[in-house]
N, C-alpha and C. Protein backbone atom coordinates (compact mmCIF):
# COMPACT_ATOMS: atom_id res chain seq x y z
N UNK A 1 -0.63 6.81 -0.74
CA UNK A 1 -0.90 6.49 -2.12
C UNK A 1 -2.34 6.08 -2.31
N UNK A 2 -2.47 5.30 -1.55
CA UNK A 2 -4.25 5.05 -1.61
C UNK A 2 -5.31 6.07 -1.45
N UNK A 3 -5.07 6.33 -0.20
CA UNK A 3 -5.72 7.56 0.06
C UNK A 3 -6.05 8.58 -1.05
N UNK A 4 -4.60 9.00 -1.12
CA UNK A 4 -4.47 10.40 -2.27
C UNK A 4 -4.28 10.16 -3.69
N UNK A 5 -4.67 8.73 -3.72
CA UNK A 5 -4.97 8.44 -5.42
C UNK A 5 -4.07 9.12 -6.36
N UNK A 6 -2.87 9.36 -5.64
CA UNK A 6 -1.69 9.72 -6.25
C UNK A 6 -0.22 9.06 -5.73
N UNK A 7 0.93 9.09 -6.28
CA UNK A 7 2.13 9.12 -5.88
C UNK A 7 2.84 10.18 -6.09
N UNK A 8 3.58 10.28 -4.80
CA UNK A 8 4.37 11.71 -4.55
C UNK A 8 5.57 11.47 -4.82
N UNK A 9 6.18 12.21 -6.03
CA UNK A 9 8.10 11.96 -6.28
C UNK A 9 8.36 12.48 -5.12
N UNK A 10 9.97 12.58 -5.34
CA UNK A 10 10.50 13.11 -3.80
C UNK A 10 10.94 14.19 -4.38
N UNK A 11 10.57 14.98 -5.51
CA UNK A 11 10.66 16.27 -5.89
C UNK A 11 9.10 16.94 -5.46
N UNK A 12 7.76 15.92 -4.93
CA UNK A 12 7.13 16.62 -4.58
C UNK A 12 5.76 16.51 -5.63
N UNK A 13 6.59 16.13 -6.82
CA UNK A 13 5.33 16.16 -7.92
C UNK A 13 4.20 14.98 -7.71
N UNK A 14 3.34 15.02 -7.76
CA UNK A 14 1.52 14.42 -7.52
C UNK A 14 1.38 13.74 -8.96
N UNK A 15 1.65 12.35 -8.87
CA UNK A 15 1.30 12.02 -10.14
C UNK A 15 -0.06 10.99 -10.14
N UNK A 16 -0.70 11.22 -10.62
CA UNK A 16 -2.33 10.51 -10.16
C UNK A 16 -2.13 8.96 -10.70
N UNK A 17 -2.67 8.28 -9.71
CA UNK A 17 -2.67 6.56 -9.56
C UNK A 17 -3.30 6.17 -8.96
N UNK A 18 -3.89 4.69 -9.36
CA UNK A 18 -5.13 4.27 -8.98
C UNK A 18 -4.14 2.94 -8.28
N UNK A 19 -3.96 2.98 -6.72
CA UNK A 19 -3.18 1.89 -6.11
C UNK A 19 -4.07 1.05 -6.16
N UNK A 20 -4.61 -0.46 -6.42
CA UNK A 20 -5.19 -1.52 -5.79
C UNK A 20 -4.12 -2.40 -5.21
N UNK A 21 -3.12 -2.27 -5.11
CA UNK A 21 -1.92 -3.79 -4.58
C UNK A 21 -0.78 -3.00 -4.78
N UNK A 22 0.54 -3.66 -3.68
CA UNK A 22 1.75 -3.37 -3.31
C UNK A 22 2.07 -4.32 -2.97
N UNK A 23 3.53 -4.08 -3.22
CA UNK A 23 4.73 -5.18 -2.57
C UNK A 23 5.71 -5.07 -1.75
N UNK A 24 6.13 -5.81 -0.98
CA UNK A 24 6.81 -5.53 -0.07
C UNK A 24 7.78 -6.75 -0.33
N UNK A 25 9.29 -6.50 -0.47
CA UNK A 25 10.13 -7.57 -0.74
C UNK A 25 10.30 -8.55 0.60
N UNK A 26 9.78 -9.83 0.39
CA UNK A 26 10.72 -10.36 1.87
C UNK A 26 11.70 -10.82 1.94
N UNK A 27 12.47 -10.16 1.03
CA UNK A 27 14.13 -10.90 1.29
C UNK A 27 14.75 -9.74 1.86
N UNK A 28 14.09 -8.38 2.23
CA UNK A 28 14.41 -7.29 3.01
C UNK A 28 14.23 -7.25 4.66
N UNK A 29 15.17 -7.17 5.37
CA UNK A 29 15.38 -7.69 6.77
C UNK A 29 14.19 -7.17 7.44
N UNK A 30 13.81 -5.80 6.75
CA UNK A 30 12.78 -4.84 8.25
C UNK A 30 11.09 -5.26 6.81
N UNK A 31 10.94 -6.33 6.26
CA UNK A 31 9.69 -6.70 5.66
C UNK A 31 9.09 -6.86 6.54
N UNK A 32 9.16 -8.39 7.21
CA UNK A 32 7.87 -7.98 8.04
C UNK A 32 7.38 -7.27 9.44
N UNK A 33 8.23 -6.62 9.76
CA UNK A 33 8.08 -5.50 10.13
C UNK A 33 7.12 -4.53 9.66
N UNK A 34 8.04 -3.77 8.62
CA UNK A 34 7.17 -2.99 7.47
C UNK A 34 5.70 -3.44 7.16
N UNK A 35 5.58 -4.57 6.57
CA UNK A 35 4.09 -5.25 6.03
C UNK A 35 3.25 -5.10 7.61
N UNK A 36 3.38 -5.34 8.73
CA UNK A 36 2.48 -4.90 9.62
C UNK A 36 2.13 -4.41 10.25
N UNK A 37 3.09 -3.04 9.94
CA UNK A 37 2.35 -1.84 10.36
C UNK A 37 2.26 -1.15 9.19
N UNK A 38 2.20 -1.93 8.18
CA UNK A 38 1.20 -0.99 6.91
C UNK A 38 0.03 -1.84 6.98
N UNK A 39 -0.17 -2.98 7.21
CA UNK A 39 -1.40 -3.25 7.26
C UNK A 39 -2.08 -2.84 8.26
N UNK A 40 -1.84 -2.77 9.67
CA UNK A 40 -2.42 -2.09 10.61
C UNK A 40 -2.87 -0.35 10.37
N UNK A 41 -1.78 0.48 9.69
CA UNK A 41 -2.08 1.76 9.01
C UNK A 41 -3.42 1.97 8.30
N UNK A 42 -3.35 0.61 7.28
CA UNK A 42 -4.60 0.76 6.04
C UNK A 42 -5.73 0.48 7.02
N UNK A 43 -5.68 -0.65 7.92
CA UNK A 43 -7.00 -0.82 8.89
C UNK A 43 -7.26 -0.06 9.66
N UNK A 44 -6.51 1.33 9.84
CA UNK A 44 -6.86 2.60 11.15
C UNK A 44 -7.53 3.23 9.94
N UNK A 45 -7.26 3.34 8.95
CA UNK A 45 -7.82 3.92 7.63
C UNK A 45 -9.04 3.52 7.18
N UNK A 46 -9.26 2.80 7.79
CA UNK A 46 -10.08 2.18 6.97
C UNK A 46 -10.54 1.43 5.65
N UNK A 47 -9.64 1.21 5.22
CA UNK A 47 -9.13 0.37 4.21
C UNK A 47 -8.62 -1.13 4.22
N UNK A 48 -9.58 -1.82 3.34
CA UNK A 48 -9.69 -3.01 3.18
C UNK A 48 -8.36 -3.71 2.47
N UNK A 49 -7.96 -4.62 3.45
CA UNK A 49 -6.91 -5.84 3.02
C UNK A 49 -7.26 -6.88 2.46
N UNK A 50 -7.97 -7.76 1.10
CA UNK A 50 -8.23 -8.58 0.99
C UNK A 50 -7.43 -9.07 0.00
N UNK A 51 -7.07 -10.43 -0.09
CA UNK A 51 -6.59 -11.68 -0.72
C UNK A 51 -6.77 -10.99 -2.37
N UNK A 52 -6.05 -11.42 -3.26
CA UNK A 52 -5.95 -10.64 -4.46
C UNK A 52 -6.89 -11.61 -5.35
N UNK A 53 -7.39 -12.84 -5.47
CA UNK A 53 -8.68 -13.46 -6.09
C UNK A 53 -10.17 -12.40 -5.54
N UNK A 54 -9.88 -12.15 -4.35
CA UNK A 54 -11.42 -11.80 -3.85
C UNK A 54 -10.95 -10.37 -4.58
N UNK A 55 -9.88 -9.60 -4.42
CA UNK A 55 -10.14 -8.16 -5.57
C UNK A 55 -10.23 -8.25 -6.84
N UNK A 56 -9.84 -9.15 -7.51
CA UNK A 56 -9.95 -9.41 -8.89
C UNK A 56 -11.70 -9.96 -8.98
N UNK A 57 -12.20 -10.58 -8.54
CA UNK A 57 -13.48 -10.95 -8.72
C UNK A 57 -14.57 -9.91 -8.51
């Protein structure tokens, strides 16, 4: 989604979006799990993780 400045339905369709922030529920058993190897993903990417004051500013 970041990357490709889009989201992909699962019919496939490309709908253009500008991601700055996501959520990840933690009342879902495999969260943090999930949350760190998406953050590790975005940092092989090269893509910056920062605190949501320092993106808003």
């Amino acid at each position: 989604m970041v990357e490709e400045r889009a989201l992909i339905s699962a019919s496939g369709k490309r709908i253009p979006a500008k991601v700055d922030t996501f959520c990840i529920h933690g009342d879902e058993p495999t969260a943090v799990p999930l949350m760190i190897a998406v953050r590790a993903a975005l940092k092989d990417a090269g893509i910056s993780v920062v605190p949501l004051p320092e993106l808003l500013s």
